[in-house]
N, C-alpha and C. Protein backbone atom coordinates (compact mmCIF):
# COMPACT_ATOMS: atom_id res chain seq x y z
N UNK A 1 -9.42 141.87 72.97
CA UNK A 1 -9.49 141.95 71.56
C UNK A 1 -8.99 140.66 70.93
N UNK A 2 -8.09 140.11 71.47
CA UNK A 2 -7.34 138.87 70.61
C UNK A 2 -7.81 137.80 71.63
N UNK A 3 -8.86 137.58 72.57
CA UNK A 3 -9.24 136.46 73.42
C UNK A 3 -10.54 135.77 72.66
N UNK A 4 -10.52 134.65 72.95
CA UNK A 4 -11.81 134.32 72.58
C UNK A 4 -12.61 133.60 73.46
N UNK A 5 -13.96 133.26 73.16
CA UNK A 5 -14.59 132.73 74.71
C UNK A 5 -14.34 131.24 73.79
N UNK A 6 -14.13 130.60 75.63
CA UNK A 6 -13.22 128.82 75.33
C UNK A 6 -14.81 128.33 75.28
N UNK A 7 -15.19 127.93 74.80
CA UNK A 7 -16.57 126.51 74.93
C UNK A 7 -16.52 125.74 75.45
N UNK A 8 -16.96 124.75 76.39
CA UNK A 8 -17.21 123.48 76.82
C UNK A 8 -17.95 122.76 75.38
N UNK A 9 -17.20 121.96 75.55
CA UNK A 9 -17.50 120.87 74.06
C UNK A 9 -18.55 119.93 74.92
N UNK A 10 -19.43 119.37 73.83
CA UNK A 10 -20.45 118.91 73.94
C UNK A 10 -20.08 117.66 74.69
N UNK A 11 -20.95 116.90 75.45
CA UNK A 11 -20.61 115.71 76.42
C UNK A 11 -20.64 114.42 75.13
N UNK A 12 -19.62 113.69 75.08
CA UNK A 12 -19.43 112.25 73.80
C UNK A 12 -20.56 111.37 74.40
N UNK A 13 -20.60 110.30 73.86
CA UNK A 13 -21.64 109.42 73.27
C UNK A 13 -21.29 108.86 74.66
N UNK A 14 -22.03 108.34 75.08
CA UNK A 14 -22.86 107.65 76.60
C UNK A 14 -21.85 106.21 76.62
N UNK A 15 -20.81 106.44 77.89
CA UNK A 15 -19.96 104.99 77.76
C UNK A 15 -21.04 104.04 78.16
N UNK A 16 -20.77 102.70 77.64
CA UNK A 16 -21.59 101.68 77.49
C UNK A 16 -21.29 100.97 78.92
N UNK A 17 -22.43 100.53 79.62
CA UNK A 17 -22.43 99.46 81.21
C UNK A 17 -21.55 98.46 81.00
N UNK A 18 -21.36 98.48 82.66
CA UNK A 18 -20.30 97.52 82.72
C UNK A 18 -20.52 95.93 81.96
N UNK A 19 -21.69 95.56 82.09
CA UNK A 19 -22.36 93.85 81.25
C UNK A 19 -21.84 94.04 79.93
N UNK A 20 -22.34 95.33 78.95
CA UNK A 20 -22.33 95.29 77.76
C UNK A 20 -21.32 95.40 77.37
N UNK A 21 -20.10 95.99 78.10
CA UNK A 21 -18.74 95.99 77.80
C UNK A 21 -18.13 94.91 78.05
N UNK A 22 -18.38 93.81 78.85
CA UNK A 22 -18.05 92.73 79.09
C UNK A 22 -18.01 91.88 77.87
N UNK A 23 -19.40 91.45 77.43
CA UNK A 23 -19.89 90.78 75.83
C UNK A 23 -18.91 91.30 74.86
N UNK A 24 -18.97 92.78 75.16
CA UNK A 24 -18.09 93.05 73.64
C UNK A 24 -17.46 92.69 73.81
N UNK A 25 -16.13 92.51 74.93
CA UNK A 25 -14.93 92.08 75.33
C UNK A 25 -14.72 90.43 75.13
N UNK A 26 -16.18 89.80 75.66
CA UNK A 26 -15.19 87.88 75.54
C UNK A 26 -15.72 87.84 74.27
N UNK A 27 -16.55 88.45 72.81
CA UNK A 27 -16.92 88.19 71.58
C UNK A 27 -15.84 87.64 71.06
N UNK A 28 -14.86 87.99 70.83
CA UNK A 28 -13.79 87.44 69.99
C UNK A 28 -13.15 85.94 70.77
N UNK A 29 -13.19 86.09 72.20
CA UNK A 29 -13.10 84.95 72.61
C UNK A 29 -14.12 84.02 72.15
N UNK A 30 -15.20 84.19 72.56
CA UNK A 30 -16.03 82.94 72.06
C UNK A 30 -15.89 82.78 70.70
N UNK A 31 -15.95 83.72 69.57
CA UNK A 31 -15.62 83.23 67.97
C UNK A 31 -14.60 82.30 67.81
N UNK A 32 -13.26 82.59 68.70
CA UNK A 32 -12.36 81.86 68.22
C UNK A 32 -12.73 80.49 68.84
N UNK A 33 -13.21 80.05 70.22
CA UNK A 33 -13.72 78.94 70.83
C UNK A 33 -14.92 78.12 70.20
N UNK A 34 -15.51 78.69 68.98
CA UNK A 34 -16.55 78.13 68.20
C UNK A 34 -16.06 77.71 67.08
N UNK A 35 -15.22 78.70 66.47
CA UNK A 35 -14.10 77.44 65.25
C UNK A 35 -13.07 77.05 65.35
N UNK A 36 -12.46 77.05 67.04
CA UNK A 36 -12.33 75.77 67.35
C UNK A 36 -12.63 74.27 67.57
N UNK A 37 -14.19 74.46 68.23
CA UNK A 37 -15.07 73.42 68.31
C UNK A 37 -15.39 72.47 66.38
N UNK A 38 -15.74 73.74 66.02
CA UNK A 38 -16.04 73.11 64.20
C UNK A 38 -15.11 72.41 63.39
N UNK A 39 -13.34 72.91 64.05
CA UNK A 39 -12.80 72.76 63.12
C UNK A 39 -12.06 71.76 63.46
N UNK A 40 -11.53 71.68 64.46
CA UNK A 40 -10.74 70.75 65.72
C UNK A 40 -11.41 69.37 66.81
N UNK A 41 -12.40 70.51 67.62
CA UNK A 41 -12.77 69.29 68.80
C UNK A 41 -14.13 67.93 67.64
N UNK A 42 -15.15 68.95 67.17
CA UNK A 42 -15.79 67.80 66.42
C UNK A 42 -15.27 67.03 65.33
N UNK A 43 -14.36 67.26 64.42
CA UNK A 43 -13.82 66.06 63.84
C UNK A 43 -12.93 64.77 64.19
N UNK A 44 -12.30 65.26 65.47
CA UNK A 44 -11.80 64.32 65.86
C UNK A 44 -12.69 63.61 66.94
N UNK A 45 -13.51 64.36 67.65
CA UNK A 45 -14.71 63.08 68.36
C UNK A 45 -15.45 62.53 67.23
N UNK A 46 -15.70 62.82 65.98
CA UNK A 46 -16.55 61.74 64.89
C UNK A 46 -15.43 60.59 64.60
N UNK A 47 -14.25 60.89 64.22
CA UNK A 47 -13.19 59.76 63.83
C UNK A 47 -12.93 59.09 65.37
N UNK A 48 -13.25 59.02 66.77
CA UNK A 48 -13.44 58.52 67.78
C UNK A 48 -13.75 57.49 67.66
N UNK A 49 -15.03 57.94 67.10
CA UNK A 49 -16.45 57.33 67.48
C UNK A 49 -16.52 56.30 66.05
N UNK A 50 -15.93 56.42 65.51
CA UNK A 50 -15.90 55.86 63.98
C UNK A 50 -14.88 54.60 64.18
N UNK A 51 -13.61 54.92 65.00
CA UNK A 51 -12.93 54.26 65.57
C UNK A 51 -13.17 52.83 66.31
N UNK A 52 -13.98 53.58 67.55
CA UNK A 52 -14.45 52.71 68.38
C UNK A 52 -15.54 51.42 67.90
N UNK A 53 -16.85 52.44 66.74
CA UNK A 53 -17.49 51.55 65.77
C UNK A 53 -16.84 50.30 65.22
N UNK A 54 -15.70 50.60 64.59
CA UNK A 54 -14.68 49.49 64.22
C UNK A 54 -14.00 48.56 64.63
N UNK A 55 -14.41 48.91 66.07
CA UNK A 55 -13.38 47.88 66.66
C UNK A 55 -14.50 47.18 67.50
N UNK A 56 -15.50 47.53 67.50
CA UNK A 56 -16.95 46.54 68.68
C UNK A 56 -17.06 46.01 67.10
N UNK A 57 -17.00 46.41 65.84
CA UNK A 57 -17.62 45.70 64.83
C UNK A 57 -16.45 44.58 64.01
N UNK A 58 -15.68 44.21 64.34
CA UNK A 58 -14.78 43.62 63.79
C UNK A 58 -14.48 41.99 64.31
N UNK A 59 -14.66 41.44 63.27
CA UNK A 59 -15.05 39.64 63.03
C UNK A 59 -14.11 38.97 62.68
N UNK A 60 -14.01 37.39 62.53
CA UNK A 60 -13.02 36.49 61.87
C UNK A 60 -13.02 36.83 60.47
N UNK A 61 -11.95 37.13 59.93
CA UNK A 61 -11.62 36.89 58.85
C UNK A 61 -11.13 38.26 58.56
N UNK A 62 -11.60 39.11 59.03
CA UNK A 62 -10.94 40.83 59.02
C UNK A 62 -9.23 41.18 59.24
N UNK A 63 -9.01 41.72 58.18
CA UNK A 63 -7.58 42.21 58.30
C UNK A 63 -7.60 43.22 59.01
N UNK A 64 -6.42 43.25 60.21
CA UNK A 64 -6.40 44.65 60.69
C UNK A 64 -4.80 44.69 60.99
N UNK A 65 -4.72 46.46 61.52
CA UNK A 65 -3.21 46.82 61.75
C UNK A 65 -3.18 47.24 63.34
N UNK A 66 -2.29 46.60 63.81
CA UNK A 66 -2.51 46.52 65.09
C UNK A 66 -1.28 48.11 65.67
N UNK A 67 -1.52 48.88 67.07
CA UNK A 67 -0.78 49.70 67.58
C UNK A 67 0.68 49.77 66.83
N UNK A 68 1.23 48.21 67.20
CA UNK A 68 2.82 47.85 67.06
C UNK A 68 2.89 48.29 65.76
N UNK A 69 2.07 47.79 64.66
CA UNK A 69 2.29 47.42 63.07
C UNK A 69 2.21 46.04 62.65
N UNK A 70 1.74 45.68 63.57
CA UNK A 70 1.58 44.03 63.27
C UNK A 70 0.50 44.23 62.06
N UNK A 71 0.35 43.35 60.84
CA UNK A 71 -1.25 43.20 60.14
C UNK A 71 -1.24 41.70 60.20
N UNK A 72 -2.64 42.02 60.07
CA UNK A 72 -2.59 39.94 60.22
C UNK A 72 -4.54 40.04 59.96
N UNK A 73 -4.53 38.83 59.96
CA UNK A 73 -6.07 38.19 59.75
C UNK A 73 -6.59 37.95 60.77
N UNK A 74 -8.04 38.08 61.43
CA UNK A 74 -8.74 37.81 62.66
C UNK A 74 -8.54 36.47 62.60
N UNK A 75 -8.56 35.74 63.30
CA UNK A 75 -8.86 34.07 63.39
C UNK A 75 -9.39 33.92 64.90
N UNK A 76 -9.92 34.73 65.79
CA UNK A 76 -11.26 34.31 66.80
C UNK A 76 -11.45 35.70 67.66
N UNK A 77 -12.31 36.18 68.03
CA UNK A 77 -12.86 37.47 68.72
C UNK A 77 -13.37 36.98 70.01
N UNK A 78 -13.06 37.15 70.87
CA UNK A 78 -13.07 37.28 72.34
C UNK A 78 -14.20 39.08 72.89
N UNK A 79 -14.56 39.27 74.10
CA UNK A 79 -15.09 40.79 74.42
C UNK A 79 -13.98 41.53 74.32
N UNK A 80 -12.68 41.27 75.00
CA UNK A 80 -11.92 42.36 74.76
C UNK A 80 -10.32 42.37 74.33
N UNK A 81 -10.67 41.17 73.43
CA UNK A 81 -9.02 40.49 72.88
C UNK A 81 -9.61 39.78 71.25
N UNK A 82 -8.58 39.61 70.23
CA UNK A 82 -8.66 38.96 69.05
C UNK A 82 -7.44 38.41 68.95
N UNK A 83 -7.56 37.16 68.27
CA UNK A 83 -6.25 36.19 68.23
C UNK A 83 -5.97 36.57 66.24
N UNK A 84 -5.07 37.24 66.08
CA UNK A 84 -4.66 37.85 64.74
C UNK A 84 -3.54 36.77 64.60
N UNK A 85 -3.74 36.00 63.13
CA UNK A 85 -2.66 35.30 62.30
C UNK A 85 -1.89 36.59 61.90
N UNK A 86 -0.49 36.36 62.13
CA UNK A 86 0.40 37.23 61.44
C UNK A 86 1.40 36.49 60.37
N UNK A 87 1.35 35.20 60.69
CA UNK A 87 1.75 34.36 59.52
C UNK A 87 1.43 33.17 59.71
N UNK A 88 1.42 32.15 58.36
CA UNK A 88 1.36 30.96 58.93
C UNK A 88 0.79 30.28 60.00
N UNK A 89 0.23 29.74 60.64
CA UNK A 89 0.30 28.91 62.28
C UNK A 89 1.29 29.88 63.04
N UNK A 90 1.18 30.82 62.81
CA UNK A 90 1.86 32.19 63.61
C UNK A 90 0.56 33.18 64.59
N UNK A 91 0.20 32.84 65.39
CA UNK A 91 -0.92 33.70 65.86
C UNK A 91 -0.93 34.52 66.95
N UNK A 92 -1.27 35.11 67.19
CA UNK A 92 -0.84 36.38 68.44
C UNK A 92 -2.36 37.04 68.92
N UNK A 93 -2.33 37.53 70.29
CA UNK A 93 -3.46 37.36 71.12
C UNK A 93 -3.38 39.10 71.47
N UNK A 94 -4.29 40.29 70.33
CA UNK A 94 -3.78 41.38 70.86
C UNK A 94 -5.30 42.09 71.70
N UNK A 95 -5.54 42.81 72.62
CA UNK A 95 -6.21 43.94 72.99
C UNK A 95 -6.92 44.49 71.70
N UNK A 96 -8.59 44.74 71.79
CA UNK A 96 -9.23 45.29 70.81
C UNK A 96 -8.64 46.38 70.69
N UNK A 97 -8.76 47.45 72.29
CA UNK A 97 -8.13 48.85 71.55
C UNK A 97 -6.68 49.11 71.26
N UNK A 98 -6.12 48.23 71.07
CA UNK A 98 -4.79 48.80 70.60
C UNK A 98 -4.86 48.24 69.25
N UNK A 99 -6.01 47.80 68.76
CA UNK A 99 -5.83 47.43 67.00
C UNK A 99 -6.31 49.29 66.37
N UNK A 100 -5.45 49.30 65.46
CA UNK A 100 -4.71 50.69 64.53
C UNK A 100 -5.82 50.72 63.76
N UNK A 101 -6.65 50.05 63.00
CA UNK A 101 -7.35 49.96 61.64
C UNK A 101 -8.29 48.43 61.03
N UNK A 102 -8.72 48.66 61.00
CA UNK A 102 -10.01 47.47 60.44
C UNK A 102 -9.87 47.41 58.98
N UNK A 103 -9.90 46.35 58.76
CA UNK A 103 -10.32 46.35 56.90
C UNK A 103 -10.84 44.86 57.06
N UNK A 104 -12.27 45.46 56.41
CA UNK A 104 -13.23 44.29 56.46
C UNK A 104 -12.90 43.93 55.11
N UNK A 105 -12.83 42.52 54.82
CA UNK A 105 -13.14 41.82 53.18
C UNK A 105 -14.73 41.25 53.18
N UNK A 106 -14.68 42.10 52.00
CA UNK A 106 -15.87 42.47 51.35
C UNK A 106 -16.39 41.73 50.15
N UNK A 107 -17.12 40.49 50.10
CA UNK A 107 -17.06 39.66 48.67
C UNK A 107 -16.65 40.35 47.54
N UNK A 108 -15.96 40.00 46.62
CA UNK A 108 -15.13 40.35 45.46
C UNK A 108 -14.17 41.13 45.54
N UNK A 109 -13.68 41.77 46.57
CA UNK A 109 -12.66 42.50 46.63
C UNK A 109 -11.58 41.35 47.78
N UNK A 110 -10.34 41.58 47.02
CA UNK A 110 -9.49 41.08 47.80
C UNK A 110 -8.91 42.29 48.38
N UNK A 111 -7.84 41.62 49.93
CA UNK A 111 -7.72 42.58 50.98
C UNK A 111 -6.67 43.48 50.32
N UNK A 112 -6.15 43.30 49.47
CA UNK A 112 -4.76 43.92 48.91
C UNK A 112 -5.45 45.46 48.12
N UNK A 113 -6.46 45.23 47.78
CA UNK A 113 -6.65 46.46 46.72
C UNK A 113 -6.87 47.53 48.08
């Protein structure tokens, strides 16, 4: 009188294969590994490369800032050395890649602005 008949409850929604559970699983990995790439790895390989541009492109008469902090004026370009005035008949013989920054003078602009 007070029993009731127990049911077997209906069988749940079909667990998903082992592949497709996988994908769902590295999704959030790869999202975060893609704005990483956007936000991190490609801006700093463009400023690289922007870098490197600057320093195969850099001539007599170009101010630049060297690793140390030296600034000084090009006065002769070599393949993989520039002889930078840092003052006067003061001249110093540094490594392209350890120059910091390029600043080309540009007719009408002086290097100071």
């Amino acid at each position: 009188m007070f029993t009731s008949p127990a049911y077997a409850q209906a069988a749940g929604a079909a667990a998903p294969d082992g592949m497709s559970a996988f994908f769902v699983q590295m999704m959030p990995l790869l999202l975060i590994f893609v704005v990483f790439w956007f936000l991190i790895f490609r801006p700093q390989q463009q400023r690289a490369k922007d870098q490197r541009a600057k320093l195969e492109a850099v001539k007599k008469g170009d101010q630049v800032v060297t690793g140390g902090g030296l600034m000084g004026k090009v006065t002769k370009v070599d393949a993989d050395t520039v002889e930078v005035e840092i003052a006067p008949n003061v001249r110093v013989k540094a490594v392209k890649a350890t120059l910091a920054d390029v600043v080309t003078n540009t007719p009408g602009k002086a290097a100071n602005d």
